[in-house]
N, C-alpha and C. Protein backbone atom coordinates (compact mmCIF):
# COMPACT_ATOMS: atom_id res chain seq x y z
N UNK A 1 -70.80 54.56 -25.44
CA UNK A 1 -69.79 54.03 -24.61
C UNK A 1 -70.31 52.82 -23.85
N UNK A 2 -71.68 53.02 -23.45
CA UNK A 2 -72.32 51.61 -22.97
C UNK A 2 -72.01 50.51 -23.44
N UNK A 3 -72.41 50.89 -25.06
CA UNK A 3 -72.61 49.66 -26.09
C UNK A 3 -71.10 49.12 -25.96
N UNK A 4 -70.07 49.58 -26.06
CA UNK A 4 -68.68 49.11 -26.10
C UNK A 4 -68.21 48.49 -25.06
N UNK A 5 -68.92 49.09 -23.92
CA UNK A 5 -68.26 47.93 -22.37
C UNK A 5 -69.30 47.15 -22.69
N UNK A 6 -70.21 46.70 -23.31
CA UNK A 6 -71.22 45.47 -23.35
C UNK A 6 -70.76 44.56 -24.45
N UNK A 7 -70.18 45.06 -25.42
CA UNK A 7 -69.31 44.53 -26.65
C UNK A 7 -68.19 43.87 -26.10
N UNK A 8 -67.00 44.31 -25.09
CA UNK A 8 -66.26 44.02 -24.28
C UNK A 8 -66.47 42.71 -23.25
N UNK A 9 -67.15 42.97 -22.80
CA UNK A 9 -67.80 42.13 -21.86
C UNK A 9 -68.41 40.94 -22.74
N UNK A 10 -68.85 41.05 -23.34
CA UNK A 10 -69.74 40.33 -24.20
C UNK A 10 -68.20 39.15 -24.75
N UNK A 11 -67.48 39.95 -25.39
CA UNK A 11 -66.00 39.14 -25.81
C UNK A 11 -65.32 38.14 -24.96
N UNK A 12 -65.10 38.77 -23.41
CA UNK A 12 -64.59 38.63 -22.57
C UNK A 12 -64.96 37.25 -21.68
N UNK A 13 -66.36 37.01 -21.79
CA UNK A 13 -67.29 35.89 -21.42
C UNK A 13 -67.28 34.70 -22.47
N UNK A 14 -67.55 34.80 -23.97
CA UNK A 14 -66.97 34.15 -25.07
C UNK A 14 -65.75 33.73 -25.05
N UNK A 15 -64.59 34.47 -24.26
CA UNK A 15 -63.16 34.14 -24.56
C UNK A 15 -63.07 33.13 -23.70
N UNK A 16 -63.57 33.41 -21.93
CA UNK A 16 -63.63 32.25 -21.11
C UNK A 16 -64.41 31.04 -21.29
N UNK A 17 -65.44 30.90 -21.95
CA UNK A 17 -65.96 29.67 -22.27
C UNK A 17 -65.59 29.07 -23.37
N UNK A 18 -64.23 29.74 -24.07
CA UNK A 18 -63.69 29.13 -25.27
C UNK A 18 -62.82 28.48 -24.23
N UNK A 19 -61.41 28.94 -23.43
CA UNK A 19 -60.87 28.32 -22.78
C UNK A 19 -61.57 27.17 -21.80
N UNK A 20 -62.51 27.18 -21.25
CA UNK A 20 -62.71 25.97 -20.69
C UNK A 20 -63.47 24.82 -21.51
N UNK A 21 -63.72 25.01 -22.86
CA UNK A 21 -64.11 24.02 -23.76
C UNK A 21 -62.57 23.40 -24.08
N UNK A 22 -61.41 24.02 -24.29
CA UNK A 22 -60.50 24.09 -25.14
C UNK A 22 -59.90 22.70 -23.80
N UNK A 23 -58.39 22.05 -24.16
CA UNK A 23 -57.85 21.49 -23.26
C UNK A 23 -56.88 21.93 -22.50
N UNK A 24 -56.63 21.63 -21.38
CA UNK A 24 -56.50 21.97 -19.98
C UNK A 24 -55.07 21.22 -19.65
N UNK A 25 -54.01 21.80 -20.29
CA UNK A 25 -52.37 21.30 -19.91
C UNK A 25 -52.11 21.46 -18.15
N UNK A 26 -51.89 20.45 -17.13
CA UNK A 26 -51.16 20.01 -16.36
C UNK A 26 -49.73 18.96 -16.03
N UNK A 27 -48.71 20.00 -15.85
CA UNK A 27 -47.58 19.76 -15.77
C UNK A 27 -47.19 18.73 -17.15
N UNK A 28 -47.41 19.55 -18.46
CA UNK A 28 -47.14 19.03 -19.62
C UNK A 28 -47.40 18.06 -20.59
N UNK A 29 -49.00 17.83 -19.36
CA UNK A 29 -49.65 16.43 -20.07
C UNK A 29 -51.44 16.93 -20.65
N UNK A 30 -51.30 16.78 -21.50
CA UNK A 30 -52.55 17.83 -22.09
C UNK A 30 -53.88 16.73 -22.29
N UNK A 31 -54.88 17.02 -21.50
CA UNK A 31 -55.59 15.96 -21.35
C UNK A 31 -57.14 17.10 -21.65
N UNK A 32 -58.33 16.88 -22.02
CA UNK A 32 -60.32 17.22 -22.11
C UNK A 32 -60.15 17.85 -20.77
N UNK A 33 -60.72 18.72 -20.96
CA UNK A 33 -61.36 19.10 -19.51
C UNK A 33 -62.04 18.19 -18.45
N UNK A 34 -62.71 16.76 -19.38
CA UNK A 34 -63.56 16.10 -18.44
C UNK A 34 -62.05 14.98 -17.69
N UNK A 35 -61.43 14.91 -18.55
CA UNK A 35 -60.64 13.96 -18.22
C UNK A 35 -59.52 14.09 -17.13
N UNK A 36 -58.97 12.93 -16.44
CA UNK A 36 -58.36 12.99 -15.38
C UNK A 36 -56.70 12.81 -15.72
N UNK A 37 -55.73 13.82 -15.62
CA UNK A 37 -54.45 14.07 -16.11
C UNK A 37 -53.60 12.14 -15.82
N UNK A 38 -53.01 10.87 -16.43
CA UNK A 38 -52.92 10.29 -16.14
C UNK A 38 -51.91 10.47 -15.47
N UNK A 39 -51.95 10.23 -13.84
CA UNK A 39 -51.21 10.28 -12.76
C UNK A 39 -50.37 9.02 -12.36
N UNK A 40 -51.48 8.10 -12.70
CA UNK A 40 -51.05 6.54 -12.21
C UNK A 40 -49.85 5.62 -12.90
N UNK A 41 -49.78 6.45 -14.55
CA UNK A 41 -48.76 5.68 -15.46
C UNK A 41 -47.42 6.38 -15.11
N UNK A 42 -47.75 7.54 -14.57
CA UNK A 42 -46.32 8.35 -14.58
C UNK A 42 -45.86 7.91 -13.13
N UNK A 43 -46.68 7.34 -12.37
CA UNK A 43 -46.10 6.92 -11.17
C UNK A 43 -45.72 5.95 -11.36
N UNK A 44 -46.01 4.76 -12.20
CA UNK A 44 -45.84 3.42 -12.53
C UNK A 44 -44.36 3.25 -12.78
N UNK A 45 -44.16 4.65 -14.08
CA UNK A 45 -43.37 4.53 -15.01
C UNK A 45 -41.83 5.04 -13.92
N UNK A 46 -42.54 6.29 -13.14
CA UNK A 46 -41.23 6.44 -12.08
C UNK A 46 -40.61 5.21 -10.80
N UNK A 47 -41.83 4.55 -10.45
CA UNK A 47 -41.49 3.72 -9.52
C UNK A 47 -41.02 2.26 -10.32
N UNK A 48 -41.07 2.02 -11.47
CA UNK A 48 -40.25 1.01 -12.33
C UNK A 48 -38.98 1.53 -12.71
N UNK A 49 -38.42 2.84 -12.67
CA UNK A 49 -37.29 3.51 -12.69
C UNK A 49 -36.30 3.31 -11.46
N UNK A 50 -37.26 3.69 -10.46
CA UNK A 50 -36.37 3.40 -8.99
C UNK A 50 -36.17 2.10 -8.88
N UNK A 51 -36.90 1.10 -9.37
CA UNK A 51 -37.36 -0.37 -8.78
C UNK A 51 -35.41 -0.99 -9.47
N UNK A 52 -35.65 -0.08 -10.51
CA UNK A 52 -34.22 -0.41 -11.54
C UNK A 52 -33.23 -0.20 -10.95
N UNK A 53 -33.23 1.23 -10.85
CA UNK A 53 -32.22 1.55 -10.73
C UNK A 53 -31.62 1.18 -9.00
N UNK A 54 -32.56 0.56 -8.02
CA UNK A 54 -32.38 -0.10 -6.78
C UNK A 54 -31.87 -1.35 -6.89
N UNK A 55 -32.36 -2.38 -7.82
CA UNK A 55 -31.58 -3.38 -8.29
C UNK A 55 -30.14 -3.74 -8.49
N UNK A 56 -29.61 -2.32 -9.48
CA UNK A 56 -28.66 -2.03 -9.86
C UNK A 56 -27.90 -2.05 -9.06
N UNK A 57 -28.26 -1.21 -8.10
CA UNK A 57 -27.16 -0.80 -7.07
C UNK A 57 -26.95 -2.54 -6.50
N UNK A 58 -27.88 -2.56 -5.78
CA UNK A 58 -27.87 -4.07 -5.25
C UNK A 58 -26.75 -4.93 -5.84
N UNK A 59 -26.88 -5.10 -6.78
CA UNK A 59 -26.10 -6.07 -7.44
C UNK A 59 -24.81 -5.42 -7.71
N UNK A 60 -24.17 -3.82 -7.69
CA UNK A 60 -22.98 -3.32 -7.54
C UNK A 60 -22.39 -3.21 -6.39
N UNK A 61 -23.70 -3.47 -4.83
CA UNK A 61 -22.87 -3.46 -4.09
C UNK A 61 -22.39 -5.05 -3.73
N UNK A 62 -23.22 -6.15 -4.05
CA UNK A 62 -22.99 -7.54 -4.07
C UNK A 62 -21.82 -7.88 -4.91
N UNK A 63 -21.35 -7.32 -5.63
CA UNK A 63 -20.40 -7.38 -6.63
C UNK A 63 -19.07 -7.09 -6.03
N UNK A 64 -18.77 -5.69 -5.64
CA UNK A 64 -18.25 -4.95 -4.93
C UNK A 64 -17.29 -6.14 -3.47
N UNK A 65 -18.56 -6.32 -3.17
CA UNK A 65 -18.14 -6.77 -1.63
C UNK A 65 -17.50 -8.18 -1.93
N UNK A 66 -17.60 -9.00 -2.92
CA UNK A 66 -17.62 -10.46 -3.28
C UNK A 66 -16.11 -9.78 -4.01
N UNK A 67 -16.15 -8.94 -4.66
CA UNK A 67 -14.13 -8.91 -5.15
C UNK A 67 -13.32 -8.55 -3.86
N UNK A 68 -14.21 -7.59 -2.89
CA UNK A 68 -13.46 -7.35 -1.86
C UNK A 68 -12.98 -9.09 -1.05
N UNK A 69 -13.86 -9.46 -0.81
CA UNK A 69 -13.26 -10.66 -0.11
C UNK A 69 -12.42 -11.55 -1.21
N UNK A 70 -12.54 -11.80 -2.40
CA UNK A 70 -11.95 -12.25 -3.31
C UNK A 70 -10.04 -12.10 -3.53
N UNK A 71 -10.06 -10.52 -3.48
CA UNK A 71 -8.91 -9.44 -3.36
C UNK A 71 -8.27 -10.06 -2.06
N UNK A 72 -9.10 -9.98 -0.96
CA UNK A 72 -8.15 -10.19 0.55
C UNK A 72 -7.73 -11.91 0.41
N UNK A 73 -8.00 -12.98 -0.01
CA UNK A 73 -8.26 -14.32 -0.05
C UNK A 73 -6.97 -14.57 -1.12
N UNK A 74 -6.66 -14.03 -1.99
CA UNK A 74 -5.81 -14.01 -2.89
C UNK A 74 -4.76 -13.19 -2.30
N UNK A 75 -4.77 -12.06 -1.65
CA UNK A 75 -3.68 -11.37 -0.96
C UNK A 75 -2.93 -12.54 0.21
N UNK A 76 -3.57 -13.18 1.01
CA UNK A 76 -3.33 -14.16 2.09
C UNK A 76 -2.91 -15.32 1.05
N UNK A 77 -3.23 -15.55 0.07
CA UNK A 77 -2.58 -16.37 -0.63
C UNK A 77 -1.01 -16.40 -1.08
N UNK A 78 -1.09 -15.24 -1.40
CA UNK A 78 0.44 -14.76 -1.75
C UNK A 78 1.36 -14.92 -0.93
N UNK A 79 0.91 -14.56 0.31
CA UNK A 79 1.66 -14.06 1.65
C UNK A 79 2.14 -15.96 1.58
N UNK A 80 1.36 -16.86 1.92
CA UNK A 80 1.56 -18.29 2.79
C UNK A 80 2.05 -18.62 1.34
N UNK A 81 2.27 -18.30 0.23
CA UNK A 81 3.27 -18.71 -1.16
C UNK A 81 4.48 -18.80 -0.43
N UNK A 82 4.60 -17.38 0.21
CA UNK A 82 5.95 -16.80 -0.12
C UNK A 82 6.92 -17.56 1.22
N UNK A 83 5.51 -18.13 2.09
CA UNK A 83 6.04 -18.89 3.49
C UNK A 83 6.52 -20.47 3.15
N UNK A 84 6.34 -21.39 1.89
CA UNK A 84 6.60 -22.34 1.47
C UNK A 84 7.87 -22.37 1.08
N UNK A 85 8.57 -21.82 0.67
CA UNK A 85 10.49 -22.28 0.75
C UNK A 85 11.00 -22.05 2.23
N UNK A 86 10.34 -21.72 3.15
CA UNK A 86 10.71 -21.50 4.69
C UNK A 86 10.57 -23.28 5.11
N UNK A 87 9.31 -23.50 4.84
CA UNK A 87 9.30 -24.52 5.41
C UNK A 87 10.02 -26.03 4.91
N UNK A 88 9.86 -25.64 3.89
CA UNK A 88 10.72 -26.77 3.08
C UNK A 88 12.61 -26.47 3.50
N UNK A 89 12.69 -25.37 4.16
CA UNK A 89 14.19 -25.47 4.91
C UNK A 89 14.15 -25.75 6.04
N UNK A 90 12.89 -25.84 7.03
CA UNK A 90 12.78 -26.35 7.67
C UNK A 90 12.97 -28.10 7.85
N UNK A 91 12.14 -28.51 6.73
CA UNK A 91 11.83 -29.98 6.62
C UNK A 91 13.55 -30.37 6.38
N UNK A 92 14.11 -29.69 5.77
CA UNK A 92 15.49 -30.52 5.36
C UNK A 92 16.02 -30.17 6.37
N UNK A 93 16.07 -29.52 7.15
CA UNK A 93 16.58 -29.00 8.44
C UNK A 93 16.68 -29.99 9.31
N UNK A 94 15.40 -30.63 9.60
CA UNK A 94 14.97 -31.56 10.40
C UNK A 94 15.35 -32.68 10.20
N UNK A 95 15.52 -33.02 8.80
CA UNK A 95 15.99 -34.38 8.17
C UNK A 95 17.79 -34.61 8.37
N UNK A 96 18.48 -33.21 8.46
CA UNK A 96 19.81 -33.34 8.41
C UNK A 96 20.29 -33.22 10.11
N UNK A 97 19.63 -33.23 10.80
CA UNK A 97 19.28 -33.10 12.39
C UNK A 97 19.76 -34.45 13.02
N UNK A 98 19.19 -35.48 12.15
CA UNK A 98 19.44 -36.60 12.81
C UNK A 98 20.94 -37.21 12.76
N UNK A 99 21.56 -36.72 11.55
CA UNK A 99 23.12 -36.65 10.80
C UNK A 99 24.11 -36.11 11.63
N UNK A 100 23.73 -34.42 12.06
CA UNK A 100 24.48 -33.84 12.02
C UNK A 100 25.22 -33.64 13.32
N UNK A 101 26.08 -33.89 13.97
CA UNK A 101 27.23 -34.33 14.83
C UNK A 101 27.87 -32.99 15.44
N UNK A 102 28.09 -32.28 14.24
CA UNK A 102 28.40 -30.66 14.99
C UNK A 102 27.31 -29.91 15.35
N UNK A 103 27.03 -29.55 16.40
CA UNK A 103 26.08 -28.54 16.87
C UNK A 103 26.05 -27.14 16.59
N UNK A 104 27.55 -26.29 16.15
CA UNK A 104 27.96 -25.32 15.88
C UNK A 104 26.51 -24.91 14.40
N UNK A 105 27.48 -26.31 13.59
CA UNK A 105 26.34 -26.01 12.42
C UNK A 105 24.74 -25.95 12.46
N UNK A 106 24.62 -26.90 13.45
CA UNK A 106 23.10 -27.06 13.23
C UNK A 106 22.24 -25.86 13.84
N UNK A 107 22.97 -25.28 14.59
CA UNK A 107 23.12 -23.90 15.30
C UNK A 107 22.65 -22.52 13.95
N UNK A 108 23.47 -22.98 13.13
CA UNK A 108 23.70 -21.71 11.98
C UNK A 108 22.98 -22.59 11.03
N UNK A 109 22.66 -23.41 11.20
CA UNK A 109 21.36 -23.79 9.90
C UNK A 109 19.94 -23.16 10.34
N UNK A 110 19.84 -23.45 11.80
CA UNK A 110 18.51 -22.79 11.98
C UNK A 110 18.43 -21.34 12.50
N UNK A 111 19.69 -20.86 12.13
CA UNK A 111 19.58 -19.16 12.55
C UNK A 111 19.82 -18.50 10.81
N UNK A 112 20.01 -19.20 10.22
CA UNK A 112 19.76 -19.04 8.44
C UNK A 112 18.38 -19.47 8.56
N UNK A 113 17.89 -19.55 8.59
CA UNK A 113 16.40 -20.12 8.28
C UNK A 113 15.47 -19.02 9.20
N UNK A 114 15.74 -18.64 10.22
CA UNK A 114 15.13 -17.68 11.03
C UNK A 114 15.40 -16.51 10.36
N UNK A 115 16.55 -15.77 9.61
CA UNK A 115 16.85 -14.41 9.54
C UNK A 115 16.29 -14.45 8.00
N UNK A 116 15.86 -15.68 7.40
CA UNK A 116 14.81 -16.11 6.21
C UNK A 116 13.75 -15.50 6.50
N UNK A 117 13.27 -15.94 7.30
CA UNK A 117 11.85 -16.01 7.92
C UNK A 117 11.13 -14.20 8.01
N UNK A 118 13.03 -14.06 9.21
CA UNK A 118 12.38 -12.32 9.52
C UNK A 118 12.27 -11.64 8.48
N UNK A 119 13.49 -11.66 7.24
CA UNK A 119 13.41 -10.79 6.29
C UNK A 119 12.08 -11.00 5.21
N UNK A 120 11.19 -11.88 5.03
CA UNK A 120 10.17 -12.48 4.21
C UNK A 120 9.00 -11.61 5.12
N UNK A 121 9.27 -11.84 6.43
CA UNK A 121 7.90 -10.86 7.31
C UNK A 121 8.38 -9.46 7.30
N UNK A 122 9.44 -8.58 7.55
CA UNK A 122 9.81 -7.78 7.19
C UNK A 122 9.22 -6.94 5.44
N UNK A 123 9.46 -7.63 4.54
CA UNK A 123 9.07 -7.50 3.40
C UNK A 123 7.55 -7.28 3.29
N UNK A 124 6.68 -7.88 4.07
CA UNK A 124 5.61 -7.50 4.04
C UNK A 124 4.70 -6.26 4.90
N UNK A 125 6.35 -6.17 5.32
CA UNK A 125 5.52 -4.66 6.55
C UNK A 125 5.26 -5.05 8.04
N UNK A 126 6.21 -6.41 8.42
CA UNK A 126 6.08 -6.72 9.68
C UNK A 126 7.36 -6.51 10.44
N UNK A 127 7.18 -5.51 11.41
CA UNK A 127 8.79 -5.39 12.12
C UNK A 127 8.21 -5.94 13.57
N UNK A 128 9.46 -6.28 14.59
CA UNK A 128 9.66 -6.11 15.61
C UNK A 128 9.81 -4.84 16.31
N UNK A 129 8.99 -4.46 17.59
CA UNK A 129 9.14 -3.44 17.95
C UNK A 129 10.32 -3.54 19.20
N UNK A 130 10.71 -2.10 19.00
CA UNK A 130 12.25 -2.20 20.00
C UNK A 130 11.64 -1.77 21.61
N UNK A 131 11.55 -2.86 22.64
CA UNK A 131 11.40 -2.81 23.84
C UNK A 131 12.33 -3.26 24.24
N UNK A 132 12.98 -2.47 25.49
CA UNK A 132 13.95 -3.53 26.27
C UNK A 132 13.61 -2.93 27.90
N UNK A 133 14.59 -3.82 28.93
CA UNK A 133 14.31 -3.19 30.56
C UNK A 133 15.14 -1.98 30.42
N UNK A 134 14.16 -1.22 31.28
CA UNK A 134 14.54 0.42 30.88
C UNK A 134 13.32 1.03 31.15
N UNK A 135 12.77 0.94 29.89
CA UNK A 135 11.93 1.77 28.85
C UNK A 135 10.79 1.94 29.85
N UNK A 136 10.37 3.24 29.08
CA UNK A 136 9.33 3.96 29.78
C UNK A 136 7.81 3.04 29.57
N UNK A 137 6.95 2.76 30.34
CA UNK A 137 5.98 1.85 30.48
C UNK A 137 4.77 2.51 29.10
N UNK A 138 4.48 2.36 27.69
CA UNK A 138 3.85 2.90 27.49
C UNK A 138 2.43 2.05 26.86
N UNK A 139 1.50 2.87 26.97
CA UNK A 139 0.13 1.78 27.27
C UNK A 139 -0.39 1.34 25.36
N UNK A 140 0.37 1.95 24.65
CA UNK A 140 0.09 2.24 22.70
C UNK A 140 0.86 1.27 22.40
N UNK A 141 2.08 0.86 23.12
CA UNK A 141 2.74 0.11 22.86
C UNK A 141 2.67 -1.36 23.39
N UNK A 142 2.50 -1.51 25.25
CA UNK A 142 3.06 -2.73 25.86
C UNK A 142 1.54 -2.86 26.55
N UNK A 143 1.74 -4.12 26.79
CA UNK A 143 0.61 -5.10 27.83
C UNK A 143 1.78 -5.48 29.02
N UNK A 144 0.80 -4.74 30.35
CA UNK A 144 1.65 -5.31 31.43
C UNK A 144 0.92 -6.60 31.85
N UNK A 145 1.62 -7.39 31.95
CA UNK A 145 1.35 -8.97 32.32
C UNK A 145 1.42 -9.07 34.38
N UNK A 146 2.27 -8.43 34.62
CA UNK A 146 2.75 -8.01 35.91
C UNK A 146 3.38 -6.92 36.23
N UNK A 147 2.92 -6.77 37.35
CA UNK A 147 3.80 -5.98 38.25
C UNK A 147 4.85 -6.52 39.37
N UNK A 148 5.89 -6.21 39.49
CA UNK A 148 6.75 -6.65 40.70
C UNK A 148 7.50 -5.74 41.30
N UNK A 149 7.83 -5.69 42.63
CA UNK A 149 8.43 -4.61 43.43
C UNK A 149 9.91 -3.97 42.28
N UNK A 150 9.93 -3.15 42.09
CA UNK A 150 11.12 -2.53 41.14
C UNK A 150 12.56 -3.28 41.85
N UNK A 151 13.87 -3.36 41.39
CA UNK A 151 14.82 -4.10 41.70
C UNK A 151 15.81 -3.06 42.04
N UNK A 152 15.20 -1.50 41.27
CA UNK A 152 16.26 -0.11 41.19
C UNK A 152 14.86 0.75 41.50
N UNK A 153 15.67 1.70 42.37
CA UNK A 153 14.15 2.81 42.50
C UNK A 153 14.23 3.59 41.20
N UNK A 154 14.95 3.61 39.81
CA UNK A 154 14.95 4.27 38.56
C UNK A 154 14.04 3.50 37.80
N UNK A 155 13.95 1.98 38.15
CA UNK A 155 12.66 1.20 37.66
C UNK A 155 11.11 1.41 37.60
N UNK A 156 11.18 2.33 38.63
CA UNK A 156 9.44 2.51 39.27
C UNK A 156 8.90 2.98 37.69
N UNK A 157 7.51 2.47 37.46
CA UNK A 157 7.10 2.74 36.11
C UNK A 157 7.19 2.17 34.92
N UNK A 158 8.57 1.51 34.71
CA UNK A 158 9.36 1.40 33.41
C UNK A 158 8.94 0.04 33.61
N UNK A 159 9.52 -0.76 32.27
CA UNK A 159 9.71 -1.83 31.61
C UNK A 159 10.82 -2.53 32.20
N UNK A 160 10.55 -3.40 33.52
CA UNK A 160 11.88 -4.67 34.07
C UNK A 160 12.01 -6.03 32.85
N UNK A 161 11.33 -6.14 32.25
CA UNK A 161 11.52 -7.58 31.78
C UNK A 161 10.64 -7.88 30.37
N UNK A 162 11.40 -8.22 29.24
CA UNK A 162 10.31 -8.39 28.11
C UNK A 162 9.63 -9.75 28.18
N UNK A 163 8.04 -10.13 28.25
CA UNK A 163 8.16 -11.56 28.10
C UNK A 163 8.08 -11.97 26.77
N UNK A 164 7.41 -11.28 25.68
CA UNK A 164 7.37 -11.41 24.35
C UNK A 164 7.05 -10.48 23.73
N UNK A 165 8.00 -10.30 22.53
CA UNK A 165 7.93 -9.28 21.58
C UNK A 165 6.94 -8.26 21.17
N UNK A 166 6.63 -7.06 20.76
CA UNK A 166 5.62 -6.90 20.62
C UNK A 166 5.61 -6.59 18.71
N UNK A 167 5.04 -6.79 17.81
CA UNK A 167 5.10 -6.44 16.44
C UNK A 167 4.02 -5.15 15.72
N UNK A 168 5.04 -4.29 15.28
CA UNK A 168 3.97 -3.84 14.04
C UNK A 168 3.96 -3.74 12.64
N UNK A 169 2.75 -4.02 11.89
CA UNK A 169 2.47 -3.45 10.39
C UNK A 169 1.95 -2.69 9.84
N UNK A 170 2.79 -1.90 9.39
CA UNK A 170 3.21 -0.95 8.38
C UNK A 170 2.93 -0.28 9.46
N UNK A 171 2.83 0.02 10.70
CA UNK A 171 3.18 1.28 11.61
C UNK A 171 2.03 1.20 12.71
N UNK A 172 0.92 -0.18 12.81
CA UNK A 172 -0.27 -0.17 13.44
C UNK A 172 0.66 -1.65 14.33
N UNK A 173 0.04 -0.89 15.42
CA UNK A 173 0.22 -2.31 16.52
C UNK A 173 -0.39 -3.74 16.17
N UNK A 174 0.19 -4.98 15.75
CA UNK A 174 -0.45 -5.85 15.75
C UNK A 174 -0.48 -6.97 16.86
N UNK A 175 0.67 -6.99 17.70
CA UNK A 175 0.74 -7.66 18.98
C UNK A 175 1.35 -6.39 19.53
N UNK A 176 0.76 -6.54 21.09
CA UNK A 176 1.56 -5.28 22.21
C UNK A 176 2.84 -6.37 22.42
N UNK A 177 3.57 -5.43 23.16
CA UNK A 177 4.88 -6.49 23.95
C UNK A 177 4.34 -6.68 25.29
N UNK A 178 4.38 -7.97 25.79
CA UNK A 178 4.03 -8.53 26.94
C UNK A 178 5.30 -8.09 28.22
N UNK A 179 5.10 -7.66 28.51
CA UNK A 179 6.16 -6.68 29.60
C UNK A 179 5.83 -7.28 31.10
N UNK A 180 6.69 -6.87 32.10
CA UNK A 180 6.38 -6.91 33.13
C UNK A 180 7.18 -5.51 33.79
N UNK A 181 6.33 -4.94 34.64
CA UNK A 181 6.94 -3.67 35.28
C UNK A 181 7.21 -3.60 36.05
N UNK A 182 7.71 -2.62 36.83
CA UNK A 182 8.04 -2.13 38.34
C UNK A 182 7.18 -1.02 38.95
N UNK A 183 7.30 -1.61 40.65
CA UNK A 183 5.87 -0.61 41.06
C UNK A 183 6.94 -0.12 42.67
């Protein structure tokens, strides 16, 4: 039974100095025992991957941002298209001004040309907002320009006087209404 754990043993010592003659796989790269697993190419090879694929992006987001302003520049284009038969009724407007003898008309030439105007800004999502004296003072809506002693004690708070319109598009405030209140 000696002889067999020495036979054993004997195997067992042979088997380990076969494996460390044999080669020595780290993380799938099978390199001599003496030799050093190449670390430096696989870093090379990953950091020329990122170097890429960082580029890439770069240039998708440079891309990106250059149609975005492209897109808005051409949108504002459209818009001041659609403002060129306004003005050209203007210009004849002006030209038939010096002619025109009835005031009635010249009256309803330039209130045709205005309800032009609104329905063309309208169309694009621009309304007038409805303020009048009354209305409850609200701060989402109006810019108080002033205050003045109320004229009705039902005034205190509210909206006495519009000085200019206030507008929104498509439902976002783009001018407040310039108001004046009562205190």
């Amino acid at each position: 039974m000696k002889e067999e754990n020495e036979i054993q043993d004997q195997d067992t010592l042979n088997a380990e100095e076969q494996v460390n003659q044999d080669d020595v796989t780290v993380e799938g790269i099978e390199t001599p025992e003496n030799e050093e697993p190449d670390f430096e190419a696989k870093f090379n090879e990953m950091n020329d991957k990122f170097l890429r694929l960082y580029s890439e992006f770069e240039n998708f987001r440079r891309r990106t941002a250059k149609e975005k302003i492209d897109l808005m520049v051409n949108a504002r284009g459209e818009s001041l298209k659609n403002l060129i038969p306004i003005i050209d009724d203007f210009d004849r407007a002006s030209a038939n001004n010096e002619k025109v003898e009835d005031m009635q008309a010249l009256r309803d030439g330039f209130q045709l040309i205005q309800s032009k105007f609104i329905s063309l800004l309208a169309n694009e999502g621009l309304k007038p907002m409805e303020t009048a004296a009354g209305d409850d003072f609200d701060t989402d809506k109006h810019e108080a320009v002033t205050q003045i002693p109320a004229p009705e004690a039902k005034l205190k708070g509210k909206v006495v006087d519009v000085i200019e319109k206030g507008y929104v598009l498509n439902d976002k405030v783009i001018r407040y209404a310039k108001v004046v209140t009562g205190s």
